[in-house]
Protein backbone atom coordinates (compact mmCIF):
# COMPACT_ATOMS: atom_id res chain seq x y z
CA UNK A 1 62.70 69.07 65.04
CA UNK A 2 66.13 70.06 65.73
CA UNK A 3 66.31 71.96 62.48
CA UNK A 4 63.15 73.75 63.25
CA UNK A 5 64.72 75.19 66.36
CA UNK A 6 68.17 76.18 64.86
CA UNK A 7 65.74 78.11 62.19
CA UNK A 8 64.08 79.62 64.68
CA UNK A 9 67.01 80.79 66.83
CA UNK A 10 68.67 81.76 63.55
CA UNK A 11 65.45 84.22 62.66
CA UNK A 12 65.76 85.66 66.39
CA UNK A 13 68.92 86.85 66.35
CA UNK A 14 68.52 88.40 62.45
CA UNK A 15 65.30 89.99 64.01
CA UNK A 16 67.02 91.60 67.51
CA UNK A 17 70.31 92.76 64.90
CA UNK A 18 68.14 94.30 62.73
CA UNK A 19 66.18 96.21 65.51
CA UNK A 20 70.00 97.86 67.16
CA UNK A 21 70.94 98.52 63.94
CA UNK A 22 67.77 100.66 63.29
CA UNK A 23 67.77 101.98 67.19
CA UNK A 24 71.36 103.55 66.33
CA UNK A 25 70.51 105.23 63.16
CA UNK A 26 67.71 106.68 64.80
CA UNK A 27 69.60 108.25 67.69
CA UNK A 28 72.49 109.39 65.33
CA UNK A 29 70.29 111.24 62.78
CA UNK A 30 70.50 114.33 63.60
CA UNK A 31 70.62 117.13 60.92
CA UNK A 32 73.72 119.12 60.05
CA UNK A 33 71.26 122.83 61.12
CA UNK A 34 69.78 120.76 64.05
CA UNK A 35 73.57 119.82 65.34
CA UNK A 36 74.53 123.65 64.58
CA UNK A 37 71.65 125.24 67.09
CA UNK A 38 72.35 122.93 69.31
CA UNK A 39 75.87 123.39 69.52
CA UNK A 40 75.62 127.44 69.47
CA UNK A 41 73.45 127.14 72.65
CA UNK A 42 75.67 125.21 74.23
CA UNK A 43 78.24 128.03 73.19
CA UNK A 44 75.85 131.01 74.67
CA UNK A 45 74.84 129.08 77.87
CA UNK A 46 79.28 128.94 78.44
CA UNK A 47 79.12 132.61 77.58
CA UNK A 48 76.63 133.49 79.82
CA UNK A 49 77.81 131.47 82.64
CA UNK A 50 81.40 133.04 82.30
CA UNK A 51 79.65 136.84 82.13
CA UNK A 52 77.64 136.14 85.14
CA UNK A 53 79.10 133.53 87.59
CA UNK A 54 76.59 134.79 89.76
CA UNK A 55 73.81 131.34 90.24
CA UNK A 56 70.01 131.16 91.12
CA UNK A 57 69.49 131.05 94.11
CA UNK A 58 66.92 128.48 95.25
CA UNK A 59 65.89 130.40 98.24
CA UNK A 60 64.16 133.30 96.27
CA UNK A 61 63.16 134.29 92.81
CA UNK A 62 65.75 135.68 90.45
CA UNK A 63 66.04 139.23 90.52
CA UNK A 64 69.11 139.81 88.13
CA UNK A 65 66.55 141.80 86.06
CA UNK A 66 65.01 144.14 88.22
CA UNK A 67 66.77 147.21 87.83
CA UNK A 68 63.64 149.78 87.91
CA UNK A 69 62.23 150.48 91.52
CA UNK A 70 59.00 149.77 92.00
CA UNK A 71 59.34 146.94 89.65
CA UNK A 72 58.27 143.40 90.08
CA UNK A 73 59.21 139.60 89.72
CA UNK A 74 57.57 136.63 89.43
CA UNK A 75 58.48 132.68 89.35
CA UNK A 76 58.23 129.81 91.12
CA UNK A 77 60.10 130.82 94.36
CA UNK A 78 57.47 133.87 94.79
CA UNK A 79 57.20 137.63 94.20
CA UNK A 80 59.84 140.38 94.46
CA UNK A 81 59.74 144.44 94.16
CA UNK A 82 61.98 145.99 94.09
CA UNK A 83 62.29 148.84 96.56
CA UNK A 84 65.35 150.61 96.54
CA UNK A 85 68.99 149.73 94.54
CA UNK A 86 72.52 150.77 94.66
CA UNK A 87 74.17 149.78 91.47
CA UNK A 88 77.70 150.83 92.01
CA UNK A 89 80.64 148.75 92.84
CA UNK A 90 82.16 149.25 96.28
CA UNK A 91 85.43 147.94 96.63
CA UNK A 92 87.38 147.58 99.98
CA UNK A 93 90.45 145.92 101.00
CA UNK A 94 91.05 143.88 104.30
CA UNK A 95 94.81 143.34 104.47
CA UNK A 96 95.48 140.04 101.76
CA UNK A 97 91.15 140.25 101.28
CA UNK A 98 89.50 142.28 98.43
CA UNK A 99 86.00 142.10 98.20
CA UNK A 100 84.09 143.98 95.90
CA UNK A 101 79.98 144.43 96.60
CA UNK A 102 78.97 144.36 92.71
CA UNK A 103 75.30 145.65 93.73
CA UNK A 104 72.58 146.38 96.82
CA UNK A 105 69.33 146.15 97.02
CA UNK A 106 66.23 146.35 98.96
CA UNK A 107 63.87 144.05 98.51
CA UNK A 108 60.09 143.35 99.30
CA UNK A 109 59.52 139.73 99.10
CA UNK A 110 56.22 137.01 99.22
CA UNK A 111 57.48 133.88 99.30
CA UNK A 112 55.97 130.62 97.34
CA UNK A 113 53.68 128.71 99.79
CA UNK A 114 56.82 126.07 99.49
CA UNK A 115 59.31 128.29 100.97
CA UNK A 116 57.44 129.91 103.60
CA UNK A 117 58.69 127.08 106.37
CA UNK A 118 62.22 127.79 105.66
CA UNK A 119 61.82 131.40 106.68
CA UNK A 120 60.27 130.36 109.89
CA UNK A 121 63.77 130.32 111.15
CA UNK A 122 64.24 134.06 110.12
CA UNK A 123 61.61 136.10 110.91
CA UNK A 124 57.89 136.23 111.99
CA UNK A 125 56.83 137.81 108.87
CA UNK A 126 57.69 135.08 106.76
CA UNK A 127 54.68 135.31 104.37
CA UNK A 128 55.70 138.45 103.68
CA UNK A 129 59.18 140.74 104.64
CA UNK A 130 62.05 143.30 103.21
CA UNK A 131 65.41 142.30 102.84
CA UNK A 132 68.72 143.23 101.61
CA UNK A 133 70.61 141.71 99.25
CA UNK A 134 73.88 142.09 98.29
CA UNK A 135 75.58 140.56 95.30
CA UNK A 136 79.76 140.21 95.78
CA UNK A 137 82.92 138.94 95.10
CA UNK A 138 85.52 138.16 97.66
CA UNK A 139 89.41 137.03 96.85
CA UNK A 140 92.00 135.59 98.78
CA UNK A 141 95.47 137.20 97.07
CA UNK A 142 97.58 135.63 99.44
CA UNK A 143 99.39 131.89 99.20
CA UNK A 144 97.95 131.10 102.72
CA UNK A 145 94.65 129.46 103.79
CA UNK A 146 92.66 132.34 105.30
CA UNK A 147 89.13 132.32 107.27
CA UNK A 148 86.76 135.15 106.58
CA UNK A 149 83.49 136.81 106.30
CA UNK A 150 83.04 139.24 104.08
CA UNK A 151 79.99 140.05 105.96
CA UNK A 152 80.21 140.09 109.65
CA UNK A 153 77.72 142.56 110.92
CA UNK A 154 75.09 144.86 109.04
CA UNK A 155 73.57 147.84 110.34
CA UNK A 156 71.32 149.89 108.54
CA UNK A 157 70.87 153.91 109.30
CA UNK A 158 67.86 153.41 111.69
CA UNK A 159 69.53 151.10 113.85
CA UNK A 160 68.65 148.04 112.92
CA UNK A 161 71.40 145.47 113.34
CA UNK A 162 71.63 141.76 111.83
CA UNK A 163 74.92 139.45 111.53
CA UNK A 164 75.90 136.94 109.01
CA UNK A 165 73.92 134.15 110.76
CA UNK A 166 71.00 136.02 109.63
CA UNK A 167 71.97 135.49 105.92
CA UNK A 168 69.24 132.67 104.16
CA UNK A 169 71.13 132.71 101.23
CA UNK A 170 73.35 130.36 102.06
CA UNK A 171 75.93 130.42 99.75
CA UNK A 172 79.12 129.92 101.59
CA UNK A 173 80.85 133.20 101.42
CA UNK A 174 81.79 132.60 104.87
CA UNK A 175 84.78 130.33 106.28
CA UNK A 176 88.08 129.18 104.70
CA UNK A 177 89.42 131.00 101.72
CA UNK A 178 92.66 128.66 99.41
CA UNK A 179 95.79 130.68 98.44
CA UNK A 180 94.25 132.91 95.61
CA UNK A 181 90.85 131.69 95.68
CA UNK A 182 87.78 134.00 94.08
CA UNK A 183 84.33 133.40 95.50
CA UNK A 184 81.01 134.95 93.64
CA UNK A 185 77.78 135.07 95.82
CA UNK A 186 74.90 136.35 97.31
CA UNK A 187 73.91 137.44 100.95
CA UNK A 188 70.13 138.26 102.05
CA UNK A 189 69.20 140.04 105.64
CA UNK A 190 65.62 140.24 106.33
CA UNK A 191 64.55 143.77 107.73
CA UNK A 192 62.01 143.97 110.16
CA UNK A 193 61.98 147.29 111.90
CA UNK A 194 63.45 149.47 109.38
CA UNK A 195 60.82 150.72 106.74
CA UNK A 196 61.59 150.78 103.22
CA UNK A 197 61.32 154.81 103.17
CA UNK A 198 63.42 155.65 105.83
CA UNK A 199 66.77 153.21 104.28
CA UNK A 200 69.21 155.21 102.84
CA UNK A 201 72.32 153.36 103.46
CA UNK A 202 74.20 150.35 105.24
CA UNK A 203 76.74 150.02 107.29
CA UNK A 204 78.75 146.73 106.54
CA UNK A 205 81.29 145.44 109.13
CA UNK A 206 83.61 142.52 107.78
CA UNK A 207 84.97 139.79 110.35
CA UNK A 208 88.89 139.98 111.18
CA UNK A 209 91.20 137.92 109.01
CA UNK A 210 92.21 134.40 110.34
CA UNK A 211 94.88 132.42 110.19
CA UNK A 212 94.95 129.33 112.10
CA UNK A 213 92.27 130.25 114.47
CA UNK A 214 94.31 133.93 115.17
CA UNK A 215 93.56 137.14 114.00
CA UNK A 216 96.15 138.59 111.55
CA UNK A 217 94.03 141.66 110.25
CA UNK A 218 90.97 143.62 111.79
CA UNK A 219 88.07 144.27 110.76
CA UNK A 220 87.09 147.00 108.19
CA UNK A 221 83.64 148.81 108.13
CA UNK A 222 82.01 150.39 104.83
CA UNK A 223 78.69 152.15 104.00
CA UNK A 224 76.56 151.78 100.67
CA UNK A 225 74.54 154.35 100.36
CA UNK A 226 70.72 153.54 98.32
């Protein structure tokens, strides 16, 4: 009896060692061309991110596209048009601060049924509203921790003022910049009282330059012009 069990054990293990050694020759057969594509789109999605360091946003659809006016955009977030662009980069210096706004636009937005609760918060339109939205790069060229906000106030030419709480992009552009740090984002202000029409420019007012909680540079104002 005891030599029926040791055969039996004996043909279990053989069994299980035969069934890893067939489990890692199927995971590890991979063709030489299958290994290739896969490596060169690993190789263009690194390209890609190091052309455009710019990331989707999850708070509306991605509009890197939409160049055209009177365009539109579709996925999952919702629908975009685009209603008016400036394309230009506008650079500006704030004492030890460059920041450089790589591109405007006005946009006409209808967010997914998903989203529409998080713009509660922002405006009364939330099913449907215009906003701004600006794409740039701010860097800290000093070797001191500096706070600032590339965006402190926006007015447009009818008036219409928001500030950078308004901003549902949310991509922490504001606050505490390392010695030589380089931050790429996205801001969006929701219009409500200007009409699409009647925009033809922005005024931008940055925040002063911190250091330690004191101000060691004012604030600079710019205009883009759509």
């Amino acid at each position: 009896m005891k030599h029926l069990w040791f055969l039996f054990f004996a043909a279990t293990i053989l069994l299980t060692g035969c069934m890893n050694d067939d489990g890692k020759a199927d995971s590890s057969n991979v063709k030489p061309e299958e290994k290739a594509i896969i490596e060169e789109k690993d190789e263009n999605d690194a390209v890609r991110k190091k052309q455009d360091p710019f990331i989707k946003n999850p708070q509306a659809p991605n509009d890197q596209e939409l160049t055209e006016v009177g365009k539109t955009h579709r996925d999952q977030d919702g629908v975009i048009k685009l209603l008016a662009i400036s394309s230009e980069d506008k650079h500006v210096s704030i004492g030890p601060i460059e920041v450089t706004i790589k591109e405007a636009k006005l946009l006409n937005y209808s967010p997914s049924p998903d989203l529409i609760d998080f713009f509660h918060g922002y405006t009364h339109q939330e099913s449907n509203f215009n906003y701004v939205k600006l794409r740039i790069v701010v860097e800290n060229t000093s070797d001191e921790t500096l706070n600032f906000a590339p965006v402190s106030h926006l007015e447009t030419n009818e008036g219409e003022q928001t500030s950078f709480e308004d901003d549902f992009y949310l991509e922490k552009l504001y606050g505490d910049y390392a010695p030589g740090e380089k931050r790429y984002g996205q801001l969006g202000f929701i219009l409500e009282q200007t009409k699409p029409e009647n925009l033809t420019s922005i005024e931008i007012t940055t925040s002063d330059i911190f250091k330690n909680e004191g101000s060691i540079h004012e604030n600079q104002k710019f205009i883009i012009d759509f």
